[in-house]
C-alpha atoms as a PDB file:
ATOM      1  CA  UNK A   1      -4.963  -7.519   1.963  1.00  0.00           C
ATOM      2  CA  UNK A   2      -3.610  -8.201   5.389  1.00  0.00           C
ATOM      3  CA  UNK A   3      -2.194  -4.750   7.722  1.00  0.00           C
ATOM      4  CA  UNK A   4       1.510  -6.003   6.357  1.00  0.00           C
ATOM      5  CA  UNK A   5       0.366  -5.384   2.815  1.00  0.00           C
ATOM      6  CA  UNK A   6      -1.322  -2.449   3.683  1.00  0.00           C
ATOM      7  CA  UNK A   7       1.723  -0.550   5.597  1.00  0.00           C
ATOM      8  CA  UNK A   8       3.933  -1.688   2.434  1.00  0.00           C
ATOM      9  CA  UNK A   9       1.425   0.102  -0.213  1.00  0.00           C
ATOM     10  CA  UNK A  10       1.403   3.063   2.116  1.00  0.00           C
ATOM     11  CA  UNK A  11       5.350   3.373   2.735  1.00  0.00           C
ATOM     12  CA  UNK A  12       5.605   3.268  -1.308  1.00  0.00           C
ATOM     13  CA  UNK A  13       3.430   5.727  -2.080  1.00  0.00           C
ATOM     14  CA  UNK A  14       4.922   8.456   0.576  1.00  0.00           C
ATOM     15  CA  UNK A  15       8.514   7.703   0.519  1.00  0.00           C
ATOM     16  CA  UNK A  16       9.194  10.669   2.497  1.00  0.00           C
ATOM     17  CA  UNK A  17       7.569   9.155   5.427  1.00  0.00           C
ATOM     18  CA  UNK A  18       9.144   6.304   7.607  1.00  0.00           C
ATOM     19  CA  UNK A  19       7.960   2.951   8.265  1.00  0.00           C
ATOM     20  CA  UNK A  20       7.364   3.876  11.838  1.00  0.00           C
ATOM     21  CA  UNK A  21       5.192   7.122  10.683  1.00  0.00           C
ATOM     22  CA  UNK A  22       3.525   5.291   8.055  1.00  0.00           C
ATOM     23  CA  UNK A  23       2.745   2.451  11.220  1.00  0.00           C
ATOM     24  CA  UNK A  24       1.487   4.755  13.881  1.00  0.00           C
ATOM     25  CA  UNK A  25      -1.074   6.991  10.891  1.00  0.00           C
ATOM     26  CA  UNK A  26      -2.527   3.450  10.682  1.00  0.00           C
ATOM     27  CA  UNK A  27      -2.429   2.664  14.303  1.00  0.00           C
ATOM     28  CA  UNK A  28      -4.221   5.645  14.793  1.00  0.00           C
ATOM     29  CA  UNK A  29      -6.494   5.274  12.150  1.00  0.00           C
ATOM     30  CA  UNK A  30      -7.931   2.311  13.246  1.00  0.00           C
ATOM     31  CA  UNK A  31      -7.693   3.018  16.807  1.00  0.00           C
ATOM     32  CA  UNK A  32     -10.155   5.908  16.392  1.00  0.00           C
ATOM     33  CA  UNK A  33     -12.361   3.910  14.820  1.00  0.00           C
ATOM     34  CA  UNK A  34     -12.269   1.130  17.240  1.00  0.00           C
ATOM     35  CA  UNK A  35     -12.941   3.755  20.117  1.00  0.00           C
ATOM     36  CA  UNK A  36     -16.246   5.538  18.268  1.00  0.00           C
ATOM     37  CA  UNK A  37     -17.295   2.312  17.611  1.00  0.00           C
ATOM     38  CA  UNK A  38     -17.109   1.014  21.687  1.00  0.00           C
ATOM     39  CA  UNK A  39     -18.514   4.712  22.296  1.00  0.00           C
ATOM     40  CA  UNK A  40     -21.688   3.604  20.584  1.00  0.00           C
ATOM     41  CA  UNK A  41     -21.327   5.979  17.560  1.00  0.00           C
ATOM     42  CA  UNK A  42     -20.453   5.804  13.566  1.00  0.00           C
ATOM     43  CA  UNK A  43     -18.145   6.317  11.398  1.00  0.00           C
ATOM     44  CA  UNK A  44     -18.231   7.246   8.222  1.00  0.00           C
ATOM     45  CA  UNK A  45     -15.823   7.508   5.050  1.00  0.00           C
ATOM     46  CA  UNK A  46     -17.124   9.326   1.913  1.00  0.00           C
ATOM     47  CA  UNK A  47     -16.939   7.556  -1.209  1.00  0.00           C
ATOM     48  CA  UNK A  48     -16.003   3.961   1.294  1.00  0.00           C
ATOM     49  CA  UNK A  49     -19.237   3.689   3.664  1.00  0.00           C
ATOM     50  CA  UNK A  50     -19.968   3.259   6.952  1.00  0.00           C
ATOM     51  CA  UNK A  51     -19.160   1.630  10.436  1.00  0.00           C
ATOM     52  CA  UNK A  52     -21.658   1.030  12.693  1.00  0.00           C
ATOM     53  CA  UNK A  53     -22.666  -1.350  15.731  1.00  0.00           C
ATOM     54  CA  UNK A  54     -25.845  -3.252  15.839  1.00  0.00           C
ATOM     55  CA  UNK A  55     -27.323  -4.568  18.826  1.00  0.00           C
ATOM     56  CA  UNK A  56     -27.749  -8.519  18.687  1.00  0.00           C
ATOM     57  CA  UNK A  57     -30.661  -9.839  21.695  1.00  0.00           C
ATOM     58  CA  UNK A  58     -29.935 -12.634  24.305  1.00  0.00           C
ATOM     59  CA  UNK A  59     -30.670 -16.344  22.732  1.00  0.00           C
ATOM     60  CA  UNK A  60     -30.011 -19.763  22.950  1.00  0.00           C
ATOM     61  CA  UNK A  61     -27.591 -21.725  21.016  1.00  0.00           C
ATOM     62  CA  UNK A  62     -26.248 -24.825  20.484  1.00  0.00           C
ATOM     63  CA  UNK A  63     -23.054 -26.192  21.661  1.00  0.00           C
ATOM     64  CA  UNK A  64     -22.126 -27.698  18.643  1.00  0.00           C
ATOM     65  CA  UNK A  65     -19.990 -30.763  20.281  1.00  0.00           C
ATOM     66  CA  UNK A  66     -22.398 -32.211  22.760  1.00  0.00           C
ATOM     67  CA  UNK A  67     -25.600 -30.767  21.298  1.00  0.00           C
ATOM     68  CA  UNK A  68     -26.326 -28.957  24.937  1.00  0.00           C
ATOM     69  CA  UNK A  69     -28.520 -25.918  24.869  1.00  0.00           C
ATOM     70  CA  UNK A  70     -25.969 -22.640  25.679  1.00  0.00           C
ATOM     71  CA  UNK A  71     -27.362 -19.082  26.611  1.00  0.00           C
ATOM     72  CA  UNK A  72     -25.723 -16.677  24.717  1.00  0.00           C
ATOM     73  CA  UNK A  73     -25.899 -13.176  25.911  1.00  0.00           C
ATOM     74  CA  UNK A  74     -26.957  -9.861  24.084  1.00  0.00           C
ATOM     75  CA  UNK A  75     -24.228  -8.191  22.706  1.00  0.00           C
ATOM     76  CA  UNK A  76     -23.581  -4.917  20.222  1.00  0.00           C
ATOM     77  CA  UNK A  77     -21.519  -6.428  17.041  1.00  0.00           C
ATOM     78  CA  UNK A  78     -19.394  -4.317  14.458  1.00  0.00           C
ATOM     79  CA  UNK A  79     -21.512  -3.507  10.900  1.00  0.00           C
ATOM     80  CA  UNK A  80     -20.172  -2.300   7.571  1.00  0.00           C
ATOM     81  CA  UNK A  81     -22.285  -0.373   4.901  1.00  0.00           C
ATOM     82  CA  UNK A  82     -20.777   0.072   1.674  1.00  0.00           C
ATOM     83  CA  UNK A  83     -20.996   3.762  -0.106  1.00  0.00           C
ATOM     84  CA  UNK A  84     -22.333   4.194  -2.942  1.00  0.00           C
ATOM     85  CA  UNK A  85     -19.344   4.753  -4.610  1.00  0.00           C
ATOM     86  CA  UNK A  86     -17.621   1.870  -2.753  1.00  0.00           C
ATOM     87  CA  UNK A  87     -21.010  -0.518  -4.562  1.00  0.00           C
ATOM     88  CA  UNK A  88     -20.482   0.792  -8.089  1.00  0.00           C
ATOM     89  CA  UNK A  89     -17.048   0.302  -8.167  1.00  0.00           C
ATOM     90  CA  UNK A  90     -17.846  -3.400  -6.831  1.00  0.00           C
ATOM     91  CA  UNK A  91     -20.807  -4.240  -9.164  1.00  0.00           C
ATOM     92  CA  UNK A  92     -19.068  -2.457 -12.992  1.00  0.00           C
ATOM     93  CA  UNK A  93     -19.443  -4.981 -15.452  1.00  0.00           C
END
């Protein structure tokens, strides 16, 4: 599902919003996220799972077109842990 898809599901199932509404709740939604997230903290969703960041230490890759050694710096990247609920649903048979 891309954010088009996603703003069309929303719109149809509260008709009584507008487009724009129905755009900004997810603007906000996943601007707050974005912002915990760079703050260094979590965020979690009951019954969906988890956001986190995890801290990734300096190394040395490859530059895949010449083969050159390339220092890549430490950086914190974005994590996702699935609920419990969010696993079950995944994994019925």
């Amino acid at each position: 599902m891309i954010r088009s898809e996603l703003l069309q599901a929303l719109a149809k199932d509260n008709p009584e919003l507008r487009a724009e509404e129905v755009e900004q709740v997810v603007d906000i939604f996943f601007e707050e996220i974005a912002a915990r997230l760079a703050e260094g903290g979590r965020v979690e969703l009951r019954g969906f799972g988890a956001f986190s960041t995890r801290e990734r230490q300096a190394r040395t890759g490859r530059n895949p077109r010449t083969g050159a050694p390339v220092d890549v710096p430490a950086k914190r990247v974005p994590y996702f842990k699935p609920g419990k609920e969010m696993r079950e649903r995944l994994n019925t048979d």
